[in-house]
PDB file of N, CA and C in Angstrom:
ATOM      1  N   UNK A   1     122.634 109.822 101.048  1.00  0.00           N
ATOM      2  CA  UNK A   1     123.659 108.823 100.816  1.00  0.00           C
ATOM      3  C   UNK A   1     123.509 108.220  99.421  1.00  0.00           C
ATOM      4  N   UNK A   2     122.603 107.895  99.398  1.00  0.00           N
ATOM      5  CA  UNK A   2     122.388 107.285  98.252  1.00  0.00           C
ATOM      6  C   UNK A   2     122.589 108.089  96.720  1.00  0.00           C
ATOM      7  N   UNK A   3     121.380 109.175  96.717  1.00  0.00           N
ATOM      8  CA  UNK A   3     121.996 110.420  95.852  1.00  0.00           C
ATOM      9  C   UNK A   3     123.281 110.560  95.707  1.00  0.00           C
ATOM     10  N   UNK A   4     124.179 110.609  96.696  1.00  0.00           N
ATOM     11  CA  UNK A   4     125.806 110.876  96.850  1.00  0.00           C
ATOM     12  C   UNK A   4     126.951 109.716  96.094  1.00  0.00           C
ATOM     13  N   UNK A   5     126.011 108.376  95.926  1.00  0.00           N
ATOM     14  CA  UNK A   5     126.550 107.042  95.246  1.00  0.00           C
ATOM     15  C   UNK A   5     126.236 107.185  93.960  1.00  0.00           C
ATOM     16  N   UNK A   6     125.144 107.629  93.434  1.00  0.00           N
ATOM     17  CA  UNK A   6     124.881 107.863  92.356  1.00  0.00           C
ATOM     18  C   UNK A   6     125.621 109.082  91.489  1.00  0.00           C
ATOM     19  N   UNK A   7     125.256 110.029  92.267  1.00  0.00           N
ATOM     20  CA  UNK A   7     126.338 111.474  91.450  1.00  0.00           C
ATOM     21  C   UNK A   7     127.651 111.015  91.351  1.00  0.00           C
ATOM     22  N   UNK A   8     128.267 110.136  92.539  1.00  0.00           N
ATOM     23  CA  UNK A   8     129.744 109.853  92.220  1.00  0.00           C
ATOM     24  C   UNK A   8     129.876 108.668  90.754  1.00  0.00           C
ATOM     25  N   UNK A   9     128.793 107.521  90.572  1.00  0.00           N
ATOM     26  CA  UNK A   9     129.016 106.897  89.922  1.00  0.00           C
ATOM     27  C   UNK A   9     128.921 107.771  88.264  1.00  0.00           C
ATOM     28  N   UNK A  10     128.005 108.406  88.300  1.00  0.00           N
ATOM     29  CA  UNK A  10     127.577 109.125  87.061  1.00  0.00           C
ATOM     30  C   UNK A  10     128.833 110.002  86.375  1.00  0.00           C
ATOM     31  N   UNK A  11     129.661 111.194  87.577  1.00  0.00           N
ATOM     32  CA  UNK A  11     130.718 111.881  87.736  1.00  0.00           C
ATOM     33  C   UNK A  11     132.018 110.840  87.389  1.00  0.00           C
ATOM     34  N   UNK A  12     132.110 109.023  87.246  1.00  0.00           N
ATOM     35  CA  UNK A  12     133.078 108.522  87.062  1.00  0.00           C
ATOM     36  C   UNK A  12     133.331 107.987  85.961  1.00  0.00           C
ATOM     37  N   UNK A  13     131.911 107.853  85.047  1.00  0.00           N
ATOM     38  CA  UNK A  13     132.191 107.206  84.406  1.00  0.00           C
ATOM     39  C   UNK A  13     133.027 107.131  82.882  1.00  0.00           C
ATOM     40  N   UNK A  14     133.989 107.969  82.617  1.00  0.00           N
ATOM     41  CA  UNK A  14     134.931 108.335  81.845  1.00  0.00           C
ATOM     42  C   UNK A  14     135.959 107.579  82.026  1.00  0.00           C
ATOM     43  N   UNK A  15     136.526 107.003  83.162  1.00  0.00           N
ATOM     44  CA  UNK A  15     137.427 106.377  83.168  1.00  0.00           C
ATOM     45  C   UNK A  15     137.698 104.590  83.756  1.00  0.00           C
ATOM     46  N   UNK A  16     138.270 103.596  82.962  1.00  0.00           N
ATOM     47  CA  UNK A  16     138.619 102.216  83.217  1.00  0.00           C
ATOM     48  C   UNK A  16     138.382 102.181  84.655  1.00  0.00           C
ATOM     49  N   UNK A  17     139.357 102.598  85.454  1.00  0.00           N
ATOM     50  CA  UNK A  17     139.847 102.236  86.574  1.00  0.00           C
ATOM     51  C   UNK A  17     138.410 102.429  87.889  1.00  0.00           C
ATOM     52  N   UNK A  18     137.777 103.623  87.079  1.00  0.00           N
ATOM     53  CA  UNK A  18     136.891 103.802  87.915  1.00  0.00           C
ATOM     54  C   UNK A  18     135.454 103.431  87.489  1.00  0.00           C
ATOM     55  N   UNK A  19     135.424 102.297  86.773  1.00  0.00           N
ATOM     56  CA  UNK A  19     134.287 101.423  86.478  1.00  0.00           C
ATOM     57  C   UNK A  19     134.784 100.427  86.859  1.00  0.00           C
ATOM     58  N   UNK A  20     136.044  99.818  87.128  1.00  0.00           N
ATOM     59  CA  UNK A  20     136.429  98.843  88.417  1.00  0.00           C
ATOM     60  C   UNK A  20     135.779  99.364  89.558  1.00  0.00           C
ATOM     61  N   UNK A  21     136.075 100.834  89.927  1.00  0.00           N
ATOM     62  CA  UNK A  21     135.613 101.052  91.888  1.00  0.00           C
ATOM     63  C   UNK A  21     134.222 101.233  91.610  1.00  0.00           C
ATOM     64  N   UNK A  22     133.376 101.409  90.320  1.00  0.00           N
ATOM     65  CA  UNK A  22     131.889 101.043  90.404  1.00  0.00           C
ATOM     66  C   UNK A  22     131.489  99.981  90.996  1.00  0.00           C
ATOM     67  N   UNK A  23     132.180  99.009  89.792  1.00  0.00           N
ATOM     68  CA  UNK A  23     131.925  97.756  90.264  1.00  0.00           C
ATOM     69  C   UNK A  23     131.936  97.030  91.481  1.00  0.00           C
ATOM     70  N   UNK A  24     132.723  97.720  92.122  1.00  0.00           N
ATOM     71  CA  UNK A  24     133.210  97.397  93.647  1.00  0.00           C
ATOM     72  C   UNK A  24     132.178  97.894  94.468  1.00  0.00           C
ATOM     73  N   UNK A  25     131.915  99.125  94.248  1.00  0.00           N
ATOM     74  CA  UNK A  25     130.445  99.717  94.671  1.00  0.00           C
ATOM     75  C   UNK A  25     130.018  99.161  95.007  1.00  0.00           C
ATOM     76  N   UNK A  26     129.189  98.604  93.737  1.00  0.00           N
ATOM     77  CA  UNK A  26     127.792  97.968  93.540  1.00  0.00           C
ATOM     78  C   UNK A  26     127.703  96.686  94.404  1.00  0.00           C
ATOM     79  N   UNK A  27     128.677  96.014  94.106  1.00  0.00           N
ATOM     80  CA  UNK A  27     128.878  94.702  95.175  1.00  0.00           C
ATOM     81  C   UNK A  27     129.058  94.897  96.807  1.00  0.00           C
ATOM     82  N   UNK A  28     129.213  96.087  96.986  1.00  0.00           N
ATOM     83  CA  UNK A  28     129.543  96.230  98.474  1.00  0.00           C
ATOM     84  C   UNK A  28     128.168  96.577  98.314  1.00  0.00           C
ATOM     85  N   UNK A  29     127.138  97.387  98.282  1.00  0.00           N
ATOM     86  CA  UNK A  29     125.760  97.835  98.191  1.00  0.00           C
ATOM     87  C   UNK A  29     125.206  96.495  98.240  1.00  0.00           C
ATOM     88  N   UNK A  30     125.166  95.816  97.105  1.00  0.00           N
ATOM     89  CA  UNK A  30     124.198  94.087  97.094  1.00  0.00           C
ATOM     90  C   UNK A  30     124.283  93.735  98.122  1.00  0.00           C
ATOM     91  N   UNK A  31     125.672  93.584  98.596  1.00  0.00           N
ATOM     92  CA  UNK A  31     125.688  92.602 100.227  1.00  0.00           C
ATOM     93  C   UNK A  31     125.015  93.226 101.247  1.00  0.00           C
ATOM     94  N   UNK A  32     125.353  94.668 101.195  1.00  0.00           N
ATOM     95  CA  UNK A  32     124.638  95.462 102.241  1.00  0.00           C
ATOM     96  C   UNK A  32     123.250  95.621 102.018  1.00  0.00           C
ATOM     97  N   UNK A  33     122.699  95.695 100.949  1.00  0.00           N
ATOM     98  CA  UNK A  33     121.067  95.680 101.125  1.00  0.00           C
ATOM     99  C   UNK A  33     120.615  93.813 101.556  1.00  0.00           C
ATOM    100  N   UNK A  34     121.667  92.654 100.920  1.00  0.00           N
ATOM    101  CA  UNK A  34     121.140  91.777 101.044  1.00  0.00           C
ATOM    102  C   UNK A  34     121.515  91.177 102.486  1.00  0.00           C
ATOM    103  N   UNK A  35     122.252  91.568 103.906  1.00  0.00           N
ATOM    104  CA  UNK A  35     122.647  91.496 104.443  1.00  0.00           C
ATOM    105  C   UNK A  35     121.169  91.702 105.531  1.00  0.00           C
ATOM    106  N   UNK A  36     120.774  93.360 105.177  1.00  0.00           N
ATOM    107  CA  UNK A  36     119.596  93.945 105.982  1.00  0.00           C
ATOM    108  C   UNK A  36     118.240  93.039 105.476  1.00  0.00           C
ATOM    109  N   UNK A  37     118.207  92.571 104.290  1.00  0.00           N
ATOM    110  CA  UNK A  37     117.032  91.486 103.672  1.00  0.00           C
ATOM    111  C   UNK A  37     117.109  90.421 104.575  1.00  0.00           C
ATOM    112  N   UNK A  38     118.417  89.934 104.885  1.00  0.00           N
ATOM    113  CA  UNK A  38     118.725  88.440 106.032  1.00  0.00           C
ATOM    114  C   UNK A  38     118.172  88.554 107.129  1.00  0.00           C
ATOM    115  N   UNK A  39     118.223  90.031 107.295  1.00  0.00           N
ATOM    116  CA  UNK A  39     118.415  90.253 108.699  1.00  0.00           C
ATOM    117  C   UNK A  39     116.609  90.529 109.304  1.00  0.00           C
ATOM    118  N   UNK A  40     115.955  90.950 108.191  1.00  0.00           N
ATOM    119  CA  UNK A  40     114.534  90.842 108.269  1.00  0.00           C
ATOM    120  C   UNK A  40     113.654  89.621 108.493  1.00  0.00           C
ATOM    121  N   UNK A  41     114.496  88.685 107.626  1.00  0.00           N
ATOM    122  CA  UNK A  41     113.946  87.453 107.480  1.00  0.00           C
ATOM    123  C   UNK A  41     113.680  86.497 108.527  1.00  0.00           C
ATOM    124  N   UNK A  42     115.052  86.673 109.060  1.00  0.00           N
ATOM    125  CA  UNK A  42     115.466  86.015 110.318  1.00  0.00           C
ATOM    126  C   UNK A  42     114.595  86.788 111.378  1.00  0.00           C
ATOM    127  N   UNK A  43     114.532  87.929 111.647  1.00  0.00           N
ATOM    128  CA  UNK A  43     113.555  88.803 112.810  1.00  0.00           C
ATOM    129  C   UNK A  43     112.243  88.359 112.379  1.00  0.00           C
ATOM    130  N   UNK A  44     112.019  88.129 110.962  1.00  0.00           N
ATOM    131  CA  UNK A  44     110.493  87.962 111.157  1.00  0.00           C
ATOM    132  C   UNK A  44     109.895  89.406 110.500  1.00  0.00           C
ATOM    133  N   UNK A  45     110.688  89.865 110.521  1.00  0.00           N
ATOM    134  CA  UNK A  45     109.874  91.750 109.767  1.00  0.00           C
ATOM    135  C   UNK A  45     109.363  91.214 108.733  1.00  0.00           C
ATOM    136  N   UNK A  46     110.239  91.233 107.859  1.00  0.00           N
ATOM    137  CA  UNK A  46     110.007  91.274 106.237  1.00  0.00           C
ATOM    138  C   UNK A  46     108.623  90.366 105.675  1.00  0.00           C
ATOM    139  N   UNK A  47     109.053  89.203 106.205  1.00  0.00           N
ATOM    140  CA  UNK A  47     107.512  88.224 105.930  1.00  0.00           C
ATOM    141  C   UNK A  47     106.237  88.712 106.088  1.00  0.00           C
ATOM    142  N   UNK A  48     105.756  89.445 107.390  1.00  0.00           N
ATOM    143  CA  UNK A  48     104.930  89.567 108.072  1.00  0.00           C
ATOM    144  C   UNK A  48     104.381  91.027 107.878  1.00  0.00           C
ATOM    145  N   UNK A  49     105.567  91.765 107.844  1.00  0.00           N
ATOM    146  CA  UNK A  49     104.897  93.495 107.507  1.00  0.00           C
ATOM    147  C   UNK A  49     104.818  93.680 105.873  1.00  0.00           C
ATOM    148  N   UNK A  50     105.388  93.338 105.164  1.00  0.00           N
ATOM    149  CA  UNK A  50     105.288  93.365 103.071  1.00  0.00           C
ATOM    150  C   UNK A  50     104.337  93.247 102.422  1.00  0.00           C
ATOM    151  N   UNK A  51     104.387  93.756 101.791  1.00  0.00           N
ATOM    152  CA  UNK A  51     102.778  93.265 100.911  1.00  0.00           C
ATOM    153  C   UNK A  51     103.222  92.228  99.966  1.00  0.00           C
ATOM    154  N   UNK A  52     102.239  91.521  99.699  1.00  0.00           N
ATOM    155  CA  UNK A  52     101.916  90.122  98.910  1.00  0.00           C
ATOM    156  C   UNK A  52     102.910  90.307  97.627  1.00  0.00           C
ATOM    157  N   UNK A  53     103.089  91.193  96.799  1.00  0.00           N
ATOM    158  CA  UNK A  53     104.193  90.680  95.507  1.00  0.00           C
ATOM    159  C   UNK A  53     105.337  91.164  96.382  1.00  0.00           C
ATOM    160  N   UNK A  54     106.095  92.227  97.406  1.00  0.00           N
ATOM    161  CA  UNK A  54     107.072  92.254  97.434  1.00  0.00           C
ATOM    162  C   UNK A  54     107.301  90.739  98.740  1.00  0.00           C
ATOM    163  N   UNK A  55     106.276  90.007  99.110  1.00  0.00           N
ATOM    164  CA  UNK A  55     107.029  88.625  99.277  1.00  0.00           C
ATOM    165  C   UNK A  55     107.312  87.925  98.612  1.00  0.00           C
ATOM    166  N   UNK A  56     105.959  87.665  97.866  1.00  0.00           N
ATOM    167  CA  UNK A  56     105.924  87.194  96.270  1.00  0.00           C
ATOM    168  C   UNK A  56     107.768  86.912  95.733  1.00  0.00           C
ATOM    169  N   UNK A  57     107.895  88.328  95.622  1.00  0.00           N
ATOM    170  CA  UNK A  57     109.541  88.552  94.968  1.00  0.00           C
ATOM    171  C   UNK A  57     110.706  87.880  95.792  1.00  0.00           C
ATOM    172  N   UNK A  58     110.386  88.158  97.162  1.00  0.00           N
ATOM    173  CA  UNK A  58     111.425  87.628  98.005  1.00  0.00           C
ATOM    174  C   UNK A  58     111.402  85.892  97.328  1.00  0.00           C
ATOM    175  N   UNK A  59     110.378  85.400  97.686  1.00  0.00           N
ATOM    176  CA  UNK A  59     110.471  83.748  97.903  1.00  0.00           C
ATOM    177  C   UNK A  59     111.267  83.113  96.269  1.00  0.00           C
ATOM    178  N   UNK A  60     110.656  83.947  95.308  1.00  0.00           N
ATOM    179  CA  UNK A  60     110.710  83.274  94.132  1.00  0.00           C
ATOM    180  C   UNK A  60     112.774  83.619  93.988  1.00  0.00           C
ATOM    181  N   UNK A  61     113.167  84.376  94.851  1.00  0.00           N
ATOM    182  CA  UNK A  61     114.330  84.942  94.956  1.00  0.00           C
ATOM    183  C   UNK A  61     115.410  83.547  95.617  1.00  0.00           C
ATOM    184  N   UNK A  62     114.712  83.514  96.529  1.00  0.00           N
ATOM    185  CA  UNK A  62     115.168  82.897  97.450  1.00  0.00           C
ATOM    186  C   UNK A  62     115.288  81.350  97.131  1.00  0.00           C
ATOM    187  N   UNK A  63     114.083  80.908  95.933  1.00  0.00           N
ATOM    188  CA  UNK A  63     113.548  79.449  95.646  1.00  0.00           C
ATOM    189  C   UNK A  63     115.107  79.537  94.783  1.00  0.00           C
ATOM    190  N   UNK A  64     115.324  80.341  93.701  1.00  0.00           N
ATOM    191  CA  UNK A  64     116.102  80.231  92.426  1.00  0.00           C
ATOM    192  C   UNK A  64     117.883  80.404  93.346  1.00  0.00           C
ATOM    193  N   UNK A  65     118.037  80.852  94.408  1.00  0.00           N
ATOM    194  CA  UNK A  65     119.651  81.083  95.229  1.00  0.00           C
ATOM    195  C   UNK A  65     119.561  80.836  96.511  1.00  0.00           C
ATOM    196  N   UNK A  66     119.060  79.587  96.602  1.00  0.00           N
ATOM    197  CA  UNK A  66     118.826  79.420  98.343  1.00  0.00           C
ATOM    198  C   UNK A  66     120.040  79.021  99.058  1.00  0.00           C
ATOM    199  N   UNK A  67     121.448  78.505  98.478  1.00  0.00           N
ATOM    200  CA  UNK A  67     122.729  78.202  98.764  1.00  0.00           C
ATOM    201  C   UNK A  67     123.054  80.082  99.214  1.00  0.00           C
ATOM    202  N   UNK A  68     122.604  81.260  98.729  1.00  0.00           N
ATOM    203  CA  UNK A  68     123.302  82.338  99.202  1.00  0.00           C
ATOM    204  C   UNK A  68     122.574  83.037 100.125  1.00  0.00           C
ATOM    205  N   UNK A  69     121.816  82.343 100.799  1.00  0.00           N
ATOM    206  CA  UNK A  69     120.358  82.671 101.982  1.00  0.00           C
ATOM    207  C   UNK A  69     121.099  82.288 103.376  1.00  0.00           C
ATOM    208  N   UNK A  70     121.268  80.499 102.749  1.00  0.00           N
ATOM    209  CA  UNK A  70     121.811  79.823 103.898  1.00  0.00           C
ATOM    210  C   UNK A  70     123.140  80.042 104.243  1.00  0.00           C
ATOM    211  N   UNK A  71     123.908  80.428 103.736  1.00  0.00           N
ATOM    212  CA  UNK A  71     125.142  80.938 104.034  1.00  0.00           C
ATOM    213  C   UNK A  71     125.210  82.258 105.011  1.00  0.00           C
ATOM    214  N   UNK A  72     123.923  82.548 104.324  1.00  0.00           N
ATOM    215  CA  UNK A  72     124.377  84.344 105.146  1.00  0.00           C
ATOM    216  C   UNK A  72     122.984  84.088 106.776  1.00  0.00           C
ATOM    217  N   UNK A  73     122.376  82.781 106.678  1.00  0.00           N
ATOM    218  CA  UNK A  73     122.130  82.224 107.956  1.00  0.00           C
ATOM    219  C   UNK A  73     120.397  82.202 107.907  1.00  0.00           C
ATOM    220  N   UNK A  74     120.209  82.141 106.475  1.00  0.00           N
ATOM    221  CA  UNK A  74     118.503  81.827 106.945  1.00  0.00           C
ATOM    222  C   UNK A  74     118.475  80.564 106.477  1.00  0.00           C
ATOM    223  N   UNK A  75     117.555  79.922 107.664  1.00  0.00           N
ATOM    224  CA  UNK A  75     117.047  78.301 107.547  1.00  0.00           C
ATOM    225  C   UNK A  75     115.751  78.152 106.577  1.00  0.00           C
ATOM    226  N   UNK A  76     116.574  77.691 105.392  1.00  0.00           N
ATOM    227  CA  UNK A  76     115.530  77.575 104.164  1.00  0.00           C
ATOM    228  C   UNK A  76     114.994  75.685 104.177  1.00  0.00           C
ATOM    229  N   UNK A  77     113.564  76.030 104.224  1.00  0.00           N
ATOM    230  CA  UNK A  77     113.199  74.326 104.366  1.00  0.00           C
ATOM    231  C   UNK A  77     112.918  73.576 102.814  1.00  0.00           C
ATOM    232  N   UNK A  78     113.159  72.734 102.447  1.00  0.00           N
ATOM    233  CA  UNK A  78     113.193  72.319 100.845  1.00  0.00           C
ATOM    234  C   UNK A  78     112.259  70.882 100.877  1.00  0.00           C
ATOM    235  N   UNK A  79     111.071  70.731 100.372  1.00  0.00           N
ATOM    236  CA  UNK A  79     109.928  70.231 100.230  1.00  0.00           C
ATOM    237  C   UNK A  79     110.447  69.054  99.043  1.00  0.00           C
TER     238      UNK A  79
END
């Protein structure tokens, strides 16, 4: 799948219209990887099975856009 997003993006990029449907891509991809990131968070996976910098990365992620955490439904506590 992924390979298949990439060859198409690579194969498009000659034309305007279709560095708009990149763009569109890419934003449907963000939500969808950041959707399955929510969805870890909230289960409890992600915290608990990761190693130390890729939480590391999450939190410092999460400290700098915590308005787009809580929206998509994780209870962020603010000290």
């Amino acid at each position: 799948m992924v390979l298949c997003v990439f060859g198409y993006i690579y194969s498009s990029l000659g034309s305007l219209n279709n560095i708009c449907l990149m763009r569109d891509l890419m934003n449907n991809l963000d939500m969808l990887l950041m959707e399955h990131i929510v969805h870890d968070i909230v289960n409890g996976t992600l915290l608990t099975q990761e190693d130390d910098e890729t939480v590391e990365m999450l939190l410092t992620h999460m400290y700098e856009d915590m308005t787009s955490y809580e929206k998509l439904g994780v209870m962020v506590g603010k000290a």
